[in-house]
C-alpha atoms as a PDB file:
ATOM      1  CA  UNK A   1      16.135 -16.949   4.602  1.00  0.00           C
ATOM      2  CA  UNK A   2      13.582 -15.026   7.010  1.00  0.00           C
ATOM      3  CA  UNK A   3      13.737 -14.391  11.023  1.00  0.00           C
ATOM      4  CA  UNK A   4      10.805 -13.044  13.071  1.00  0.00           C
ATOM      5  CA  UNK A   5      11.084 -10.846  15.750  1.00  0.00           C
ATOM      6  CA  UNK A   6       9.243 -10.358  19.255  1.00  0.00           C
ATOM      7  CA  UNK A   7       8.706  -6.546  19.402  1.00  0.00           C
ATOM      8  CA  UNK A   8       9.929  -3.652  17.140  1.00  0.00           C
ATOM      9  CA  UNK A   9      13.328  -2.698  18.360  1.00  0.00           C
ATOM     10  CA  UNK A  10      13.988  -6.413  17.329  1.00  0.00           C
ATOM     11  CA  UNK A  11      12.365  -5.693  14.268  1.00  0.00           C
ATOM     12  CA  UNK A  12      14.316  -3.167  13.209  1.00  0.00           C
ATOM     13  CA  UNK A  13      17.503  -4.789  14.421  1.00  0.00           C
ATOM     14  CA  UNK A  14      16.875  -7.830  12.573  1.00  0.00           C
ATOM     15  CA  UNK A  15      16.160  -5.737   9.321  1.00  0.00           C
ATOM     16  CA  UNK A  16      19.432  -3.928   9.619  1.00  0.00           C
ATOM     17  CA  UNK A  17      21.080  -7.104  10.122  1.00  0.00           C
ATOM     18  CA  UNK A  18      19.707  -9.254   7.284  1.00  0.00           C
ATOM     19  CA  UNK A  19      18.797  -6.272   4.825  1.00  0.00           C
ATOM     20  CA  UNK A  20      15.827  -8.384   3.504  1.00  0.00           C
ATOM     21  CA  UNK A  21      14.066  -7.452   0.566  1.00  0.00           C
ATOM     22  CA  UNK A  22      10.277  -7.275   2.249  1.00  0.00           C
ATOM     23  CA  UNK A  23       9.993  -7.077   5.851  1.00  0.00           C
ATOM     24  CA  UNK A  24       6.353  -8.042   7.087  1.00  0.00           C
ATOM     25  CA  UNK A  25       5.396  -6.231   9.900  1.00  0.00           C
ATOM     26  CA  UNK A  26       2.657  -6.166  12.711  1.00  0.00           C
ATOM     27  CA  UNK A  27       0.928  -2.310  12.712  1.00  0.00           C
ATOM     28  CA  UNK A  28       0.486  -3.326  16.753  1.00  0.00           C
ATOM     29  CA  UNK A  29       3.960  -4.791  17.914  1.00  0.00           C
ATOM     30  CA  UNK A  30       5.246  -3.989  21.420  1.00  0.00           C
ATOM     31  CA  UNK A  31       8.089  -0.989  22.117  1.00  0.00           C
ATOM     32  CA  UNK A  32       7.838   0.103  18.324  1.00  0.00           C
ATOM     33  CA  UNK A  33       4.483   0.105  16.267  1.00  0.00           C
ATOM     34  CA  UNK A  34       5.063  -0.863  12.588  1.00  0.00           C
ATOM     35  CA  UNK A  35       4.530   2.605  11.483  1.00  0.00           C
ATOM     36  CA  UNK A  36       8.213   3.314  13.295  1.00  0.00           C
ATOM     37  CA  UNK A  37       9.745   0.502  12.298  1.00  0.00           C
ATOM     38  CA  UNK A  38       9.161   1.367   8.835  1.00  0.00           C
ATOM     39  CA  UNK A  39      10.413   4.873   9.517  1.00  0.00           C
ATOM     40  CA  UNK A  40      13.974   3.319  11.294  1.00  0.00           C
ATOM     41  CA  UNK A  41      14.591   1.072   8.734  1.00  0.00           C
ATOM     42  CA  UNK A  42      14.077   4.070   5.830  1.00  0.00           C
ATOM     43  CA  UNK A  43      16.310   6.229   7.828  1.00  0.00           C
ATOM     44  CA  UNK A  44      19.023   3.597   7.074  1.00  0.00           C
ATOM     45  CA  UNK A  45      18.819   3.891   3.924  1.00  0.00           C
ATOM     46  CA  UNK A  46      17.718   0.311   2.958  1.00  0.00           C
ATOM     47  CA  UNK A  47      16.137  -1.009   0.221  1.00  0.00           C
ATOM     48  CA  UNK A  48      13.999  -2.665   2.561  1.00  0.00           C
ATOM     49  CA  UNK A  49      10.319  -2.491   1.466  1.00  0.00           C
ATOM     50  CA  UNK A  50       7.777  -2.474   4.474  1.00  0.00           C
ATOM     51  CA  UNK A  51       4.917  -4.476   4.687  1.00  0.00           C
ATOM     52  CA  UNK A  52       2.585  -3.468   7.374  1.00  0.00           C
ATOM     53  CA  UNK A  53      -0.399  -6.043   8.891  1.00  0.00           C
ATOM     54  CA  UNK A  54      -2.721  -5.013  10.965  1.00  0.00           C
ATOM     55  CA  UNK A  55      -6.372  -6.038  12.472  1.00  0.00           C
ATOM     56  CA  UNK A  56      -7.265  -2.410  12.295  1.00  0.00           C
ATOM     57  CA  UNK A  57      -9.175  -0.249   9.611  1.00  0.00           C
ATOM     58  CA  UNK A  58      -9.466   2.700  11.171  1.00  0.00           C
ATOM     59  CA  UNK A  59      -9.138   6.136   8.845  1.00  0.00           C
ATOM     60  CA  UNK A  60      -6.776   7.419  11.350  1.00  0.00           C
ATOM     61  CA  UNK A  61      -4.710   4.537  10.567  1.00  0.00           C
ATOM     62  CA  UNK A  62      -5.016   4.366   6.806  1.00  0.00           C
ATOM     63  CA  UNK A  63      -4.207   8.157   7.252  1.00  0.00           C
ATOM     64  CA  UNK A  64      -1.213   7.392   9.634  1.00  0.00           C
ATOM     65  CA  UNK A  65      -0.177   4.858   6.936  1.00  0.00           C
ATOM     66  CA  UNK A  66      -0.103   7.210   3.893  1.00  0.00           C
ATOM     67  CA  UNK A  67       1.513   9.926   5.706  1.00  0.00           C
ATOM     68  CA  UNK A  68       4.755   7.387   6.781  1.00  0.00           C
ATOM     69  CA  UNK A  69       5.522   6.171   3.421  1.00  0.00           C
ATOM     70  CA  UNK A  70       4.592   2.736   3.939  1.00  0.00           C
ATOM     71  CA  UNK A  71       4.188   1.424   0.111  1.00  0.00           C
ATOM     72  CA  UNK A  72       2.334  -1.938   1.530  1.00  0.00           C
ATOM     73  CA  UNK A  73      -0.284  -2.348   3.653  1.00  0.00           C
ATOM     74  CA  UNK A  74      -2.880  -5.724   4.609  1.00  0.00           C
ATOM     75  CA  UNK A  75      -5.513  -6.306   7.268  1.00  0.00           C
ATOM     76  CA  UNK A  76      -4.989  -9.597   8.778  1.00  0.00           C
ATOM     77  CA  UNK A  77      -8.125 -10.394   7.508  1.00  0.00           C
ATOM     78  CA  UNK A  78      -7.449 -10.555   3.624  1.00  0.00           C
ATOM     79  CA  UNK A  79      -6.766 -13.454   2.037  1.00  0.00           C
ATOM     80  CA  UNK A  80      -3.215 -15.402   1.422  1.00  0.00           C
ATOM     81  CA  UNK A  81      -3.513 -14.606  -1.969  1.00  0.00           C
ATOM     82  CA  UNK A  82      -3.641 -10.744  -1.291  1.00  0.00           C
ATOM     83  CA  UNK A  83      -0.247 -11.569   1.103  1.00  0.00           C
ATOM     84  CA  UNK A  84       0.924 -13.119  -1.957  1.00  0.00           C
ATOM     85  CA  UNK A  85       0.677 -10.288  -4.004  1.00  0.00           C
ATOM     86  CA  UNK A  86       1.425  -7.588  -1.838  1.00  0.00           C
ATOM     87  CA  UNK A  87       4.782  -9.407  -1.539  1.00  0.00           C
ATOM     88  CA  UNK A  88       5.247  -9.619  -5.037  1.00  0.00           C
ATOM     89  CA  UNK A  89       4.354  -6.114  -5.651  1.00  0.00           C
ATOM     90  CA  UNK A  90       6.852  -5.023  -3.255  1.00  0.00           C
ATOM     91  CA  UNK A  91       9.526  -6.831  -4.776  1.00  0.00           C
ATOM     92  CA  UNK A  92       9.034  -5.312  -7.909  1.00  0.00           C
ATOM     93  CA  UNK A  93       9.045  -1.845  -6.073  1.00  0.00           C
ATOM     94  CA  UNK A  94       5.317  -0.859  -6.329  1.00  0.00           C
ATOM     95  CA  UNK A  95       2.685  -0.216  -4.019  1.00  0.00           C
ATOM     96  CA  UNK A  96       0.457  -2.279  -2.291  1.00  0.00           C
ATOM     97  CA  UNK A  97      -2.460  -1.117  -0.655  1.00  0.00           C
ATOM     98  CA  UNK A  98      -5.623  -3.543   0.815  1.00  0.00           C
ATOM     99  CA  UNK A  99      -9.063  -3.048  -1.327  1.00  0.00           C
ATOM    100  CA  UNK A 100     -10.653  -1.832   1.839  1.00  0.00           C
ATOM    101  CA  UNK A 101      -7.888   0.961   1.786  1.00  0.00           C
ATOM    102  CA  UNK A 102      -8.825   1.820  -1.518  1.00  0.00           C
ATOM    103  CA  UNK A 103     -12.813   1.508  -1.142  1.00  0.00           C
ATOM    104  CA  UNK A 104     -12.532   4.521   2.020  1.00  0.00           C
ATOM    105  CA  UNK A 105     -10.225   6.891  -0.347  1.00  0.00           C
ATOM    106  CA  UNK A 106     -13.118   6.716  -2.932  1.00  0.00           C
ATOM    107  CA  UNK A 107     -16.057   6.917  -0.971  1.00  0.00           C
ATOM    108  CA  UNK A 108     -14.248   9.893   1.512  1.00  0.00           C
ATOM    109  CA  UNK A 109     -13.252  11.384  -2.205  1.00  0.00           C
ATOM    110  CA  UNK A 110     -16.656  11.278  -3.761  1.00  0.00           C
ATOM    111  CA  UNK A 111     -18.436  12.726  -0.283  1.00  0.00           C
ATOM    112  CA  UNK A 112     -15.631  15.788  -0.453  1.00  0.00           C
ATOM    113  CA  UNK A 113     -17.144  16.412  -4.038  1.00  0.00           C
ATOM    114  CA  UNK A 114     -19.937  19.007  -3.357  1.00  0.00           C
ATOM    115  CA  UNK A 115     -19.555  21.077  -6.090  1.00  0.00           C
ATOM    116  CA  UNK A 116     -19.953  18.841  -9.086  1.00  0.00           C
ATOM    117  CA  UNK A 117     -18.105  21.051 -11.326  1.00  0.00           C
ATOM    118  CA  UNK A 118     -14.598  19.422  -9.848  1.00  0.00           C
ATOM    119  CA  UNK A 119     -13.050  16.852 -11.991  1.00  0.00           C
ATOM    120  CA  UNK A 120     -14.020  13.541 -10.992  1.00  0.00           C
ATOM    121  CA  UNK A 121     -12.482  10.259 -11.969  1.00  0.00           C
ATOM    122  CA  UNK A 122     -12.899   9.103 -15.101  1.00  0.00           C
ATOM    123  CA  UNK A 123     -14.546   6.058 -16.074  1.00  0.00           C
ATOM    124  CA  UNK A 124     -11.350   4.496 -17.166  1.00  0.00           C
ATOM    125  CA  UNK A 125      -9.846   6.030 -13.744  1.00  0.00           C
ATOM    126  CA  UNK A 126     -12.407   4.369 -11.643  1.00  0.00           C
ATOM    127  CA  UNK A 127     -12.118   0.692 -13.858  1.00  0.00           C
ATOM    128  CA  UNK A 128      -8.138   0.360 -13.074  1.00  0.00           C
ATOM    129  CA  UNK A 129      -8.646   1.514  -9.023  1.00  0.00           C
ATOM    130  CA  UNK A 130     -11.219  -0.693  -9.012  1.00  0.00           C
ATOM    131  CA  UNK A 131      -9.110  -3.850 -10.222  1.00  0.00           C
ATOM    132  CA  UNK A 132      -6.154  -2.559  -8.718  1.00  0.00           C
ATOM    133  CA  UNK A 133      -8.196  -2.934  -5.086  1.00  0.00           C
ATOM    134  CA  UNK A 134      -9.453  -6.350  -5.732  1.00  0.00           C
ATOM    135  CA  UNK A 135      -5.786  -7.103  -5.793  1.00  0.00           C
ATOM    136  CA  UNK A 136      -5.262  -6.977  -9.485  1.00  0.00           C
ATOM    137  CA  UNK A 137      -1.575  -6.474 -10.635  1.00  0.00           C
ATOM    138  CA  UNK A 138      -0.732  -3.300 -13.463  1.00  0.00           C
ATOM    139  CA  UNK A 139      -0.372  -6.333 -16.009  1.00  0.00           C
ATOM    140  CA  UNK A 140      -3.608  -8.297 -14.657  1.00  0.00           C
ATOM    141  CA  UNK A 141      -5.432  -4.728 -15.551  1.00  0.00           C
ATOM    142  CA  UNK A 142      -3.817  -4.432 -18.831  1.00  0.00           C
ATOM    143  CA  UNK A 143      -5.148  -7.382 -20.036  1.00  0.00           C
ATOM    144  CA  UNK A 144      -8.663  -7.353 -18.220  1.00  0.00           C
ATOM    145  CA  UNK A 145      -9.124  -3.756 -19.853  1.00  0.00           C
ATOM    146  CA  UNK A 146      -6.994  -4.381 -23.088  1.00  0.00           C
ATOM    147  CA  UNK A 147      -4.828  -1.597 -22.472  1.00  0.00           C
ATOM    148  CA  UNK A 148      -0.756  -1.503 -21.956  1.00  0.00           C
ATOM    149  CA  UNK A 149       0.511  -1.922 -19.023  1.00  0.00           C
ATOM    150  CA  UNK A 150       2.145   1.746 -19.335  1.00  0.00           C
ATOM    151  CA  UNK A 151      -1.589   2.645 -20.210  1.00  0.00           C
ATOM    152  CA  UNK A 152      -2.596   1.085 -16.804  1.00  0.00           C
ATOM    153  CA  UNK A 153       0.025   2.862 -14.530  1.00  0.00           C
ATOM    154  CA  UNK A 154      -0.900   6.400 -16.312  1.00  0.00           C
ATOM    155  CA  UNK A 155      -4.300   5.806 -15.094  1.00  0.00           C
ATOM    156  CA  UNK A 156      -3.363   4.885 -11.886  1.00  0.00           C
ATOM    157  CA  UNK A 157      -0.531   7.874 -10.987  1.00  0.00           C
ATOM    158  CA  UNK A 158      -3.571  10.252 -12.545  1.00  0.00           C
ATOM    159  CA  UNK A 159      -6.341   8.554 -10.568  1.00  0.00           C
ATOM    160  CA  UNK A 160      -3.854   8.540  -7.544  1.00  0.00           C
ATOM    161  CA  UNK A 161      -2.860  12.344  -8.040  1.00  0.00           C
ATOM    162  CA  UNK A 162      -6.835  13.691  -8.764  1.00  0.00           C
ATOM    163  CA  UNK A 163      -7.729  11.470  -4.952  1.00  0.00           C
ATOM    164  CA  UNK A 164      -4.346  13.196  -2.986  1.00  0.00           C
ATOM    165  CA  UNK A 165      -2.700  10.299  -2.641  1.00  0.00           C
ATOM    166  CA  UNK A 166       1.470  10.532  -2.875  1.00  0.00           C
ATOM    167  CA  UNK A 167       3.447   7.885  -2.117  1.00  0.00           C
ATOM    168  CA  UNK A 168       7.107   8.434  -1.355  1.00  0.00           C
ATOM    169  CA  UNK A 169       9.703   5.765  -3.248  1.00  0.00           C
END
């Protein structure tokens, strides 16, 4: 069962109402941006994961984004198969993020390296964020890379912690 809603007081309303397991969510709706929608429906308490669309890459978006908590995030422009998996991912309680998301952290991350004696990614690092962004799922990795999937998300959580990115959840 799904609803849709015209703005995001409505949103939120509708949420509270149905308790749904993945709400979709425009980053632009009217009254309420998606950013406080997902913020209302957390303060509830619900189990709710937030998935938030939007037209716009922006940094200070993808930087707004990060700092609310939202564990999913698409541009309009990705593919159905990307909505497909950012769904799925959600419902199993992990993070989904679009590539282009993931392509800005790097480069920003590798122009803040000036002195070269920081750690850097490690190869293995930079294979899993890599597949993760083209949409890849922990398991997908595993097997492209012939590693566990337990391998895979140690990689990630250290690749995620060396490029400052925390996710709340």
């Amino acid at each position: 069962m799904g609803g849709e809603a015209i703005d995001g007081r409505d949103a939120v309303a509708l949420a509270l109402k149905m308790k749904p397991d993945v709400a979709i969510v425009d980053y632009s709706m009217p009254i309420m941006n998606g950013l406080e929608v997902n913020r209302r429906i957390k303060s509830h308490h619900l189990h709710t994961e937030v998935l938030i669309l939007t037209m716009h890459e922006s940094e200070a978006i993808l930087t707004e984004v990060l700092l609310a908590g939202v564990r999913g995030f698409l541009l309009k422009s990705d593919t159905r198969d990307h909505l497909i998996l950012a769904i799925e991912a959600l419902l199993d309680h992990r993070p989904y993020f679009t590539s282009i998301l993931l392509e800005k952290l790097l480069h920003d991350y590798r122009l803040s390296k000036k002195d070269k004696s920081e750690v850097l990614l490690s190869s293995r690092e930079q294979s899993v964020v890599q597949l993760i962004a083209e949409g890849h799922t922990n398991r997908s990795v595993g097997a492209i890379l012939n590693l566990s999937v337990k391998t895979v998300e140690t990689h990630r959580a250290s690749a995620m912690r060396k490029l400052n990115i925390f996710i709340d959840g």
